[in-house]
N, C-alpha and C. Protein backbone atom coordinates (compact mmCIF):
# COMPACT_ATOMS: atom_id res chain seq x y z
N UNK A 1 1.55 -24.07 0.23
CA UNK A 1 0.83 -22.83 0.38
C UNK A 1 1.80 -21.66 0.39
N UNK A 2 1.46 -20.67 -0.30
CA UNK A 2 2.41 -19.15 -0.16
C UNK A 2 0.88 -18.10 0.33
N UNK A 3 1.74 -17.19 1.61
CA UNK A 3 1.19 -16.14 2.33
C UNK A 3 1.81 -15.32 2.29
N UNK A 4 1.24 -13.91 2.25
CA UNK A 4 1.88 -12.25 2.23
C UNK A 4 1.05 -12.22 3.00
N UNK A 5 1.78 -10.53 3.67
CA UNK A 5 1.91 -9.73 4.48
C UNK A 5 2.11 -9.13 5.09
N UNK A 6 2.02 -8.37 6.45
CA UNK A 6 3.08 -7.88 7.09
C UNK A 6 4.07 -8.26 7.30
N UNK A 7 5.40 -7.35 7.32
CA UNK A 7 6.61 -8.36 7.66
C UNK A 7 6.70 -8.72 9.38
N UNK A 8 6.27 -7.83 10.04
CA UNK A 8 6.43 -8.62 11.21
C UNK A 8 5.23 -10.00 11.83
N UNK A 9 4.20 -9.87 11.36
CA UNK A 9 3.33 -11.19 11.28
C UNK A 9 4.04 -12.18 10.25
N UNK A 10 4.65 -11.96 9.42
CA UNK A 10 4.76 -13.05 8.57
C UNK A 10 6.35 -13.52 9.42
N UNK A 11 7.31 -12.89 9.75
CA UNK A 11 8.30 -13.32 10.74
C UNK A 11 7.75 -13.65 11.90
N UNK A 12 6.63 -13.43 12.55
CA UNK A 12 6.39 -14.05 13.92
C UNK A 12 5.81 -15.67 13.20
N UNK A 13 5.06 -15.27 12.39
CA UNK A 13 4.51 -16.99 11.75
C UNK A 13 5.56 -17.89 11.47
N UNK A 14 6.59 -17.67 11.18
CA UNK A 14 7.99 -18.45 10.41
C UNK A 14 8.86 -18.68 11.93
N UNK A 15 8.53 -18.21 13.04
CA UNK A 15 9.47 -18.12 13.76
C UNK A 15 11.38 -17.86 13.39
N UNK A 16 11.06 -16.94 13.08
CA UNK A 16 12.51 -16.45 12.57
C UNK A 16 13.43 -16.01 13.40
N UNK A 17 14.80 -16.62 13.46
CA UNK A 17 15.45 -15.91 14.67
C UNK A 17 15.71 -14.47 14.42
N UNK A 18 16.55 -14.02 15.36
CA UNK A 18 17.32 -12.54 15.67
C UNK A 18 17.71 -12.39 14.39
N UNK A 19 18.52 -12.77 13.97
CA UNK A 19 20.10 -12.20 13.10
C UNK A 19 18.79 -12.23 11.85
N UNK A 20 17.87 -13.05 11.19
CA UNK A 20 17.08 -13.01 10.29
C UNK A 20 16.61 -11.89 9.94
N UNK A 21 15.80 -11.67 11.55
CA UNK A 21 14.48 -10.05 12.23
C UNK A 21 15.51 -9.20 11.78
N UNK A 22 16.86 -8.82 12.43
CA UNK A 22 17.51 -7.85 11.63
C UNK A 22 17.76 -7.39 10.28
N UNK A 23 18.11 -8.33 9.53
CA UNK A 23 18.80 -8.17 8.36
C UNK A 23 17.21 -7.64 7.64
N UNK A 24 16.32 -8.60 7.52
CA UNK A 24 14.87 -8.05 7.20
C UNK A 24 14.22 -6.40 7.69
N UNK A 25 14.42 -6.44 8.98
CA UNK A 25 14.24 -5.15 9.05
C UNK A 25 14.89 -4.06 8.64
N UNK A 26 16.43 -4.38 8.09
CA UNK A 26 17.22 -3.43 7.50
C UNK A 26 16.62 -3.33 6.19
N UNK A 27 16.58 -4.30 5.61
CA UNK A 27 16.21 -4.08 4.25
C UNK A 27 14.57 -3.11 4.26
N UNK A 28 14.04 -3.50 5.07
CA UNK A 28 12.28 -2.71 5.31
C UNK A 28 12.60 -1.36 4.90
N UNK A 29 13.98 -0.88 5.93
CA UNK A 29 14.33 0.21 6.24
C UNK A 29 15.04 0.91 4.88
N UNK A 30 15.54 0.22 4.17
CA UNK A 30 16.31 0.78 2.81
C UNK A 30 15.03 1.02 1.88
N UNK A 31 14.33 0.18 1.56
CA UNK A 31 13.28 0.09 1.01
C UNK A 31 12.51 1.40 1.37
N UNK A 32 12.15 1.66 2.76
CA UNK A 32 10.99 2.60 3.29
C UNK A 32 11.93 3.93 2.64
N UNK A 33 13.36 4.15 2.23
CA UNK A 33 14.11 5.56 2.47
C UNK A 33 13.39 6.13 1.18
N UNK A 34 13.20 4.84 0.65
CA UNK A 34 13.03 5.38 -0.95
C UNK A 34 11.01 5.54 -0.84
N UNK A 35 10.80 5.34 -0.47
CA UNK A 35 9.10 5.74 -0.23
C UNK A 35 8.33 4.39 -0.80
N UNK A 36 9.51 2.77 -0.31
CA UNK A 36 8.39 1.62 -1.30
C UNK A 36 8.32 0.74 0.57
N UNK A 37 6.78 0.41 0.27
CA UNK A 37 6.40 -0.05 1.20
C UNK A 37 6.92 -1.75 1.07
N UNK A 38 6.84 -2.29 2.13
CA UNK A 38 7.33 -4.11 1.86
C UNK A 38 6.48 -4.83 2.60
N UNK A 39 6.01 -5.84 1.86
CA UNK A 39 5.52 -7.15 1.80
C UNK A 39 6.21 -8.00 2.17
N UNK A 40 6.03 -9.17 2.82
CA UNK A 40 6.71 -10.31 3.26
C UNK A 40 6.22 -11.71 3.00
N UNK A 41 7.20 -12.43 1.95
CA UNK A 41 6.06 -13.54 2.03
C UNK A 41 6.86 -14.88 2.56
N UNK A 42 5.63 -15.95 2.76
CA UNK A 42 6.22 -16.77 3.31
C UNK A 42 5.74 -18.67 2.67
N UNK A 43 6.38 -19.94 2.89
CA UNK A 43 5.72 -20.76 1.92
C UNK A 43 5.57 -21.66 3.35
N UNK A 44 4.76 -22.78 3.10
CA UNK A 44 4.18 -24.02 3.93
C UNK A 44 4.03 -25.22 3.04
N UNK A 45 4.71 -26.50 3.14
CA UNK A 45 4.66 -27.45 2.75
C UNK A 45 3.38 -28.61 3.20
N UNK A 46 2.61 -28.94 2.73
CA UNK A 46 1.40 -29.48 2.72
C UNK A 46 1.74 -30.67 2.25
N UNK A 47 1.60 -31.56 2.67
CA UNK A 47 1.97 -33.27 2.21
C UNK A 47 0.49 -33.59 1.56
N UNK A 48 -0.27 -34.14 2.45
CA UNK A 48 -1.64 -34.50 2.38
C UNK A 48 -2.68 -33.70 1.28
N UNK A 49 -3.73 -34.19 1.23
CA UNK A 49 -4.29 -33.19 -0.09
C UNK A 49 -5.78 -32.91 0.51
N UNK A 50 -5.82 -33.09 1.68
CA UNK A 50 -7.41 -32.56 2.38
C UNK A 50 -7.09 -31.02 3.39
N UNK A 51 -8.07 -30.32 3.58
CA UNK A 51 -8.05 -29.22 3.95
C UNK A 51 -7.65 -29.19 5.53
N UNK A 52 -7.84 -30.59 5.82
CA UNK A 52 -7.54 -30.77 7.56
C UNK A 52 -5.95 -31.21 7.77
N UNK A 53 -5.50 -30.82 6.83
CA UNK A 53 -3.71 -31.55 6.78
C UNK A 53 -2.85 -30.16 7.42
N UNK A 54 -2.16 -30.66 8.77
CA UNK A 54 -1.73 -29.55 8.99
C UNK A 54 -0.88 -28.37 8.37
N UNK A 55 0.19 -29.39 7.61
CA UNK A 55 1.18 -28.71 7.07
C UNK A 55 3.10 -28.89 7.81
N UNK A 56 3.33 -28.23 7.24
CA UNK A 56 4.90 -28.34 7.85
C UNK A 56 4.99 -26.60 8.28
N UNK A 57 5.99 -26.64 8.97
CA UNK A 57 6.55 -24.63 9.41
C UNK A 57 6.56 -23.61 8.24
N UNK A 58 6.00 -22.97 8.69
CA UNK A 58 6.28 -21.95 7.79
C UNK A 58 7.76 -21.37 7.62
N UNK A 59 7.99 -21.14 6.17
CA UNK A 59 9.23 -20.67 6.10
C UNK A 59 9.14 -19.47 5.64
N UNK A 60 10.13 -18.60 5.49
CA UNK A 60 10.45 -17.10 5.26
C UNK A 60 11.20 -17.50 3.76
N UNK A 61 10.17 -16.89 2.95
CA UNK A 61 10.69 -16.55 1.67
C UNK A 61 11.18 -15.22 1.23
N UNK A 62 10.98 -13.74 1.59
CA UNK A 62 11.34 -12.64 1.04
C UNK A 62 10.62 -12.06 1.47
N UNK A 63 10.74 -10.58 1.00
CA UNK A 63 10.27 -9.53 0.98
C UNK A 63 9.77 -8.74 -0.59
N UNK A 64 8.86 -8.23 -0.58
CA UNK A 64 8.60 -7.34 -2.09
C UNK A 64 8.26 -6.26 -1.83
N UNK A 65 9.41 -5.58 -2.29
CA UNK A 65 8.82 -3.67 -1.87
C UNK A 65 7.78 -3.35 -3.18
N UNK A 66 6.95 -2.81 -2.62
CA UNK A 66 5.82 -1.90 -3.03
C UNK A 66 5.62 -0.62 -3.51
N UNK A 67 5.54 0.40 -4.73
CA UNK A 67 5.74 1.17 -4.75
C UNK A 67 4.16 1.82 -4.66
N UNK A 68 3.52 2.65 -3.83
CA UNK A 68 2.38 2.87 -3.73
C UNK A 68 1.90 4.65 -3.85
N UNK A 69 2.17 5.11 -5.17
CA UNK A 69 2.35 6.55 -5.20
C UNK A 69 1.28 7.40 -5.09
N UNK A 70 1.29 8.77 -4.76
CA UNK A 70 0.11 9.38 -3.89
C UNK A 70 -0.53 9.80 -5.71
N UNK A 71 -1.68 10.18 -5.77
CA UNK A 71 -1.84 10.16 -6.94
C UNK A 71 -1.08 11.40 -7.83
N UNK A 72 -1.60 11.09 -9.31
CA UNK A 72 -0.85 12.13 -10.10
C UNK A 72 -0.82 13.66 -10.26
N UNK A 73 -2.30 13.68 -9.32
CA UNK A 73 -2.22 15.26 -9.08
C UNK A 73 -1.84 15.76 -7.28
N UNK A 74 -1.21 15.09 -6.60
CA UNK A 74 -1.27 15.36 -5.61
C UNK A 74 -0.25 16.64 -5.14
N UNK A 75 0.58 16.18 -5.83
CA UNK A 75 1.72 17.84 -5.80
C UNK A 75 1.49 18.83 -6.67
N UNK A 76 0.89 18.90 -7.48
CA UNK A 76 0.16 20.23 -8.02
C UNK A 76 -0.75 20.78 -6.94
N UNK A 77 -1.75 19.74 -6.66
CA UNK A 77 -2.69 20.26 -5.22
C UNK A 77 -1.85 20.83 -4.36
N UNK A 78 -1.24 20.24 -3.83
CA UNK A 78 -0.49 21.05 -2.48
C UNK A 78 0.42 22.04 -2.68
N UNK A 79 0.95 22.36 -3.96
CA UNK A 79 1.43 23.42 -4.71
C UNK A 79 0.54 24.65 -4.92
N UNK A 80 -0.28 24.30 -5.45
CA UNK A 80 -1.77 25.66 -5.17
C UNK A 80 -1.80 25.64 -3.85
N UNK A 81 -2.04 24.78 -2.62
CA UNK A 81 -2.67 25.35 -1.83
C UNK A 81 -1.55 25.78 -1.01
N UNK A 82 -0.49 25.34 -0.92
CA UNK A 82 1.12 26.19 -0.57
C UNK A 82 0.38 27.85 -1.38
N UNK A 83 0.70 27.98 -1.96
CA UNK A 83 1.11 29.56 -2.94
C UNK A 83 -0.14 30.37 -2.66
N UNK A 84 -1.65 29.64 -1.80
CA UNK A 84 -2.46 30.26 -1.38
C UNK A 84 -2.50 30.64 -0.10
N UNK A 85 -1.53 30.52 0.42
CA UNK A 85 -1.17 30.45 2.23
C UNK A 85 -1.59 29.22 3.13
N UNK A 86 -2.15 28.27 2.59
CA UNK A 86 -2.36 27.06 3.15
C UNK A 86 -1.51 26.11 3.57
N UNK A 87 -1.30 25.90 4.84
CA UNK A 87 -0.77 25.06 5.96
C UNK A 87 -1.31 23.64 5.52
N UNK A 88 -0.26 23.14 4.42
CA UNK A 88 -0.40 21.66 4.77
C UNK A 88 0.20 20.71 5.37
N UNK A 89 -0.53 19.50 5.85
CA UNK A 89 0.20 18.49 6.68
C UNK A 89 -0.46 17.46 6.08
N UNK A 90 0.73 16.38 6.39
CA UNK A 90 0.95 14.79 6.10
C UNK A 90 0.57 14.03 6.99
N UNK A 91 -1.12 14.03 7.15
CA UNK A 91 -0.86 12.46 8.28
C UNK A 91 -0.94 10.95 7.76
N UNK A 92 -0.15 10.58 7.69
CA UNK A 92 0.00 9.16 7.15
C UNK A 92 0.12 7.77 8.22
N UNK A 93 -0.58 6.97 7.91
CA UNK A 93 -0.06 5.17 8.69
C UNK A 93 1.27 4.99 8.15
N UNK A 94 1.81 5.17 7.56
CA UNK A 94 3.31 4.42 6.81
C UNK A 94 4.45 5.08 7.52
N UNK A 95 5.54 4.32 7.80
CA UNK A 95 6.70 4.16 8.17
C UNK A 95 7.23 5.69 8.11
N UNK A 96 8.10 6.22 8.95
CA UNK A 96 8.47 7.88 8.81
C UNK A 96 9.26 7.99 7.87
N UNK A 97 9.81 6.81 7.28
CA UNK A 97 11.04 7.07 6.15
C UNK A 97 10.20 7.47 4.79
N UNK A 98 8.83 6.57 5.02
CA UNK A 98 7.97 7.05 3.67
C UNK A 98 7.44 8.07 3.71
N UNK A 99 6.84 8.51 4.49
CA UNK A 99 6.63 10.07 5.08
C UNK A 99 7.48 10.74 4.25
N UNK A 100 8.33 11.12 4.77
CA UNK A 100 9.31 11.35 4.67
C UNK A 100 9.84 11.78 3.02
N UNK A 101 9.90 10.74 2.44
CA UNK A 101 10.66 10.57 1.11
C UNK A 101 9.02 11.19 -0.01
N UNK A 102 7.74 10.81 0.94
CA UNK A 102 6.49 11.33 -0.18
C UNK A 102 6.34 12.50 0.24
N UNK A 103 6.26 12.77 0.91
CA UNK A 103 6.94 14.60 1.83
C UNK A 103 7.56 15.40 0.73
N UNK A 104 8.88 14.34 0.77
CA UNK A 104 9.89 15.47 -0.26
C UNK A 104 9.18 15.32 -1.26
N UNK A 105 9.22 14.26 -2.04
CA UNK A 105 8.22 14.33 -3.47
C UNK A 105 7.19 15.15 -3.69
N UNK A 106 6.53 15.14 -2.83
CA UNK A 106 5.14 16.13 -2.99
C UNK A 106 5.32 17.43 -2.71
N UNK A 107 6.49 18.10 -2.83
CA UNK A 107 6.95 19.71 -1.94
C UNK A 107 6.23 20.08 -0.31
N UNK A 108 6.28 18.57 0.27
CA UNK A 108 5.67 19.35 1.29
C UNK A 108 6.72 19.76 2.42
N UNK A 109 8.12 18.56 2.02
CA UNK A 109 9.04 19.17 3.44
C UNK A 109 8.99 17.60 3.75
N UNK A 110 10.18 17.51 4.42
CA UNK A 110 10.54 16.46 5.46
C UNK A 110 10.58 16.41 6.47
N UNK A 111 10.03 17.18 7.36
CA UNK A 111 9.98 17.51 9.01
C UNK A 111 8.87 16.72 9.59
N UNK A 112 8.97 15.92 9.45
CA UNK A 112 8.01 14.22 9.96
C UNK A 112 8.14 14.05 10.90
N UNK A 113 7.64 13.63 11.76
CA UNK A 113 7.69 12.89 13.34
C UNK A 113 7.08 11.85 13.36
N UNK A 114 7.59 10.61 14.15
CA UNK A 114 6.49 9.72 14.68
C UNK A 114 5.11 9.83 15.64
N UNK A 115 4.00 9.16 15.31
CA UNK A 115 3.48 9.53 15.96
C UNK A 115 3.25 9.37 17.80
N UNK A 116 4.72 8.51 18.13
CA UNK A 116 5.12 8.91 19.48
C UNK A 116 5.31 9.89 19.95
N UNK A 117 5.90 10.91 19.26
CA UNK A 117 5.93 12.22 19.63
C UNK A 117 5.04 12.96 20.04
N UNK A 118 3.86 12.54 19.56
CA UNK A 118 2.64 13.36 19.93
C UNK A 118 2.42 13.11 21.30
N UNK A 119 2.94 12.09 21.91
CA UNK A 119 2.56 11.57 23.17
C UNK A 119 3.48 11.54 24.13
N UNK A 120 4.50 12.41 23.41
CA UNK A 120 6.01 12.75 24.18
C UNK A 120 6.75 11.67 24.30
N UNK A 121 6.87 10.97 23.42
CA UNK A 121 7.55 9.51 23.71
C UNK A 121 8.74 9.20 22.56
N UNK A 122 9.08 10.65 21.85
CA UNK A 122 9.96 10.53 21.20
C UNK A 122 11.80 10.18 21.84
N UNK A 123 12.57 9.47 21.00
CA UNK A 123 13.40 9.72 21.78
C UNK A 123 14.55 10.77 22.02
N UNK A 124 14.24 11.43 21.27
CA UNK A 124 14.97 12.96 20.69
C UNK A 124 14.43 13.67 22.06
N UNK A 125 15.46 14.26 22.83
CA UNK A 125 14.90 15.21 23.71
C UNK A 125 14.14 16.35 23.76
N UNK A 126 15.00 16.99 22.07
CA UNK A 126 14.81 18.33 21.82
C UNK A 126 13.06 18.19 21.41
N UNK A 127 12.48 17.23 21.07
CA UNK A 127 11.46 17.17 20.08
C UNK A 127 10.24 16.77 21.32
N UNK A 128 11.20 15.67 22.45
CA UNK A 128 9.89 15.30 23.75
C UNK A 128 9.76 16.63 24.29
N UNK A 129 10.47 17.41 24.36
CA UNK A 129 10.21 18.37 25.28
C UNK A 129 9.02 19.53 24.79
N UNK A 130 9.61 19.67 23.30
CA UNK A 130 8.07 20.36 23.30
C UNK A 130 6.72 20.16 23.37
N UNK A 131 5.89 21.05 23.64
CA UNK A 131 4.78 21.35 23.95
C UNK A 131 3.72 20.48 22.66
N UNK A 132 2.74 19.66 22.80
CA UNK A 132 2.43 19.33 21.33
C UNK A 132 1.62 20.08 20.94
N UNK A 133 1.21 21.24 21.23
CA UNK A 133 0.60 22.09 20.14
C UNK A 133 1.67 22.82 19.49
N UNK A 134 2.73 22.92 19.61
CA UNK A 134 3.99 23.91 19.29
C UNK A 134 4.75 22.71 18.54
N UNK A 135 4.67 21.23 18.41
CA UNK A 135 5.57 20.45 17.78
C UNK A 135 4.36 20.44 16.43
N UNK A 136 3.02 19.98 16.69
CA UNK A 136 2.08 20.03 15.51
C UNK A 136 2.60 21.24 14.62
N UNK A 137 2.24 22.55 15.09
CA UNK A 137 2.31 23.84 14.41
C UNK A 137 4.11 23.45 13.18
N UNK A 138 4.73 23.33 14.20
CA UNK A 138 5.93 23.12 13.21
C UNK A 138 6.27 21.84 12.31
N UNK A 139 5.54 20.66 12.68
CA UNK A 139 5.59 19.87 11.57
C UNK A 139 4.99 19.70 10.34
N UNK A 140 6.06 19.29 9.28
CA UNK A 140 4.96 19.26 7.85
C UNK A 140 4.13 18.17 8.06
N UNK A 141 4.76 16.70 8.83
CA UNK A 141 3.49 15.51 8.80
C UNK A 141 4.17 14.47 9.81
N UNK A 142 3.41 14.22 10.30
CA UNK A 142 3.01 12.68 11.43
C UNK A 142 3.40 11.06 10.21
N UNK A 143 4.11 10.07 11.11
CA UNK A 143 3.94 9.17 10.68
C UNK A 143 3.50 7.96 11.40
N UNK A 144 3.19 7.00 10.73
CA UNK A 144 2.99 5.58 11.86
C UNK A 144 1.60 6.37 12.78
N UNK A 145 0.86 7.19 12.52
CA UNK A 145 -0.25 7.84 13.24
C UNK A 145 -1.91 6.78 13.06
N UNK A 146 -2.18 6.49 13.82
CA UNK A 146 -3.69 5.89 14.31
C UNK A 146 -4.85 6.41 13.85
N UNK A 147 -6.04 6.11 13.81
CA UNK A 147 -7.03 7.17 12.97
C UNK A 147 -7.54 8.18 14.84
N UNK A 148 -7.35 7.63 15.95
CA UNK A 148 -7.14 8.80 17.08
C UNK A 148 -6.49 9.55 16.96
N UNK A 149 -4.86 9.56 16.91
CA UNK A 149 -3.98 10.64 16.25
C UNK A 149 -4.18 11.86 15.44
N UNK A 150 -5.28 10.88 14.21
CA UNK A 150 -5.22 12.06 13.54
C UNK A 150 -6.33 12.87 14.12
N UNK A 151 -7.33 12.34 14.51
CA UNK A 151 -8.45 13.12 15.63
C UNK A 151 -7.64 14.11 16.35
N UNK A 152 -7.15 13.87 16.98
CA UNK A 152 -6.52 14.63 18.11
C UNK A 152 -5.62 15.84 17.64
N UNK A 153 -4.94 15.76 16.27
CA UNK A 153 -4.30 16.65 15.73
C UNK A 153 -5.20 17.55 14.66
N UNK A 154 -6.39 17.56 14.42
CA UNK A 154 -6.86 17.94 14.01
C UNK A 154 -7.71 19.17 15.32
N UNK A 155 -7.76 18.09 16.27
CA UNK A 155 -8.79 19.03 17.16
C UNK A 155 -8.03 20.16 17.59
N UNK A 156 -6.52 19.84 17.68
CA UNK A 156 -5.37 20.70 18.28
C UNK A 156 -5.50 21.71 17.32
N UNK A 157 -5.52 21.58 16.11
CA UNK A 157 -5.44 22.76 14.74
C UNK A 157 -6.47 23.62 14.99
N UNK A 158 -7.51 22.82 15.19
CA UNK A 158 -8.87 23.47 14.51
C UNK A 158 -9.03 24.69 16.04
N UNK A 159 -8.27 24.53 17.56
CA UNK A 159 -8.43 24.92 18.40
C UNK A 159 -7.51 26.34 18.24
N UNK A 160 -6.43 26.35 17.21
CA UNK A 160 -5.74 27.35 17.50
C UNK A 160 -5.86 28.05 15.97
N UNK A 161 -6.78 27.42 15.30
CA UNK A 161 -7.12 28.35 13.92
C UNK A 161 -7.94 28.28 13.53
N UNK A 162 -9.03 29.22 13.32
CA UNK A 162 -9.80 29.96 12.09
C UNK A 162 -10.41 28.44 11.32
N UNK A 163 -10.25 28.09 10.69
CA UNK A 163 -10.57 27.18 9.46
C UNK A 163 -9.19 25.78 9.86
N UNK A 164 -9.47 24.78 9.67
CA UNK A 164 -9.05 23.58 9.95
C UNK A 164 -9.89 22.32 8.64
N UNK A 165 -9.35 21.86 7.87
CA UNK A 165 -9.66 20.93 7.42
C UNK A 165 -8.88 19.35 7.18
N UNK A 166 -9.62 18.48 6.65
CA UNK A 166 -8.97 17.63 6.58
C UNK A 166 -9.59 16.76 5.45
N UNK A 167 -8.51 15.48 4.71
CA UNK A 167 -8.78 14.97 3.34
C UNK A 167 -8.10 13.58 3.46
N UNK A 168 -8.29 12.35 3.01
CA UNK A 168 -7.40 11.65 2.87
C UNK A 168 -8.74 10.39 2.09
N UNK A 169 -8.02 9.01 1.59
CA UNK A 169 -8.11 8.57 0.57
C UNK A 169 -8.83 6.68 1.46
N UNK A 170 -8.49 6.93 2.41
CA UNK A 170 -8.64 6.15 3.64
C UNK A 170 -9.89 6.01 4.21
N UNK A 171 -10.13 4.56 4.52
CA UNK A 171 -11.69 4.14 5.66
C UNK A 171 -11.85 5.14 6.58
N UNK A 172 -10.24 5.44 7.12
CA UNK A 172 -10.25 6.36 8.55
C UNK A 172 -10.59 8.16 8.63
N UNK A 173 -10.31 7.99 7.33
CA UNK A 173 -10.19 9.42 6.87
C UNK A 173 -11.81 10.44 6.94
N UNK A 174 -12.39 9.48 7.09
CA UNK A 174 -13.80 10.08 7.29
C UNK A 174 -14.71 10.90 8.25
C-alpha cells in the first residue's frame, strides 16, 4: 500500500525518529521558502491478499513539493486594488514561508506573521508586545491562521474602518 499526506501524520504513522523529523522538516522548510507546499508519502507491505491482513510498519518514503499557484489574475487584482487605495491582506492556512514568498509574488509585501501573534504568542518580543489591532493594521498577511482567526481579524478591521471586506477561494472563506 502507498499513502500521502501530511508530513507530520505521515511521520507520526512511520514512527520516525528525531534525526529523520529533522532533516524532513528542513527540507518542508526549503521547499515552503520557495512558495511549494509538501506532501509526504509513505509505503506498507501487505503479505496476505484479504482486506483483514494487517500489514507490516509503515515506512517513510519522501516528500513531494507542490506547487499550488494563486490564480493567473490574482496580482493584477491586487494591483488595481493597491493603485485604488485599497488595504490588502493575506490570510492564508499555509506555512509563513509561503505566505511569504506568494506575498512577494503577488506585490503584496512580505510582512507576514504567524497566526500566534495574534494571540501574543509570538516569539519576537518586538512583535508580542504590540497591541493586535496595531500589529493587524501593519501587516500585509497572517499565516498558519484558522477560519476563527480570520473572523476575528476581520471583526478587528471592520471595527476601525469604514468598509471591510473579505474574499478567498476556500470552504472557510464564506
Amino acid at each position: 500500500l502507498v499513502m500521502n499526506g501530511a508530513p507530520e501524520q505521515i511521520l507520526n504513522l512511520c514512527n520516525c525518529k528525531e534525526d529523520l523529523r529533522k532533516k524532513v522538516h528542513s527540507i518542508i522548510d526549503k521547499y515552503a521558502e520557495r512558495g511549494l507546499r509538501s506532501l509526504a508519502v509513505a509505503r506498507q507491505e501487505v503479505h496476505e491478499k484479504s482486506k483483514e491482513s494487517a500489514g507490516g510498519p509503515w515506512q517513510f518514503v519522501g516528500l513531494l513539493p507542490l506547487f499550488d499557484p494563486p490564480r493567473h489574475d490574482s496580482a493584477e487584482t491586487i494591483r488595481k486594488a493597491l493603485n485604488l487605495g485599497v488595504n490588502v491582506k493575506m490570510i492564508t492556512g499555509d506555512q509563513l514561508a509561503i505566505a511569504k514568498e506568494t506575498g512577494r509574488r503577488l506585490g503584496l509585501g512580505t510582512n507576514m506573521y504567524p497566526s500566534s501573534s495574534l494571540l501574543g504568542q509570538d516569539k519576537d518580543a518586538s512583535i508580542a508586545a504590540l497591541p493586535v489591532d496595531e500589529l493587524i493594521e501593519k501587516a500585509d498577511g497572517f499565516a498558519g491562521v484558522f477560519p476563527e482567526h480570520k473572523y476575528e481579524i476581520v471583526k478587528k478591521l471592520q471595527e476601525k474602518k469604514p468598509i471591510c471586506g473579505m474574499t478567498g477561494d476556500g470552504v472557510h472563506d464564506s
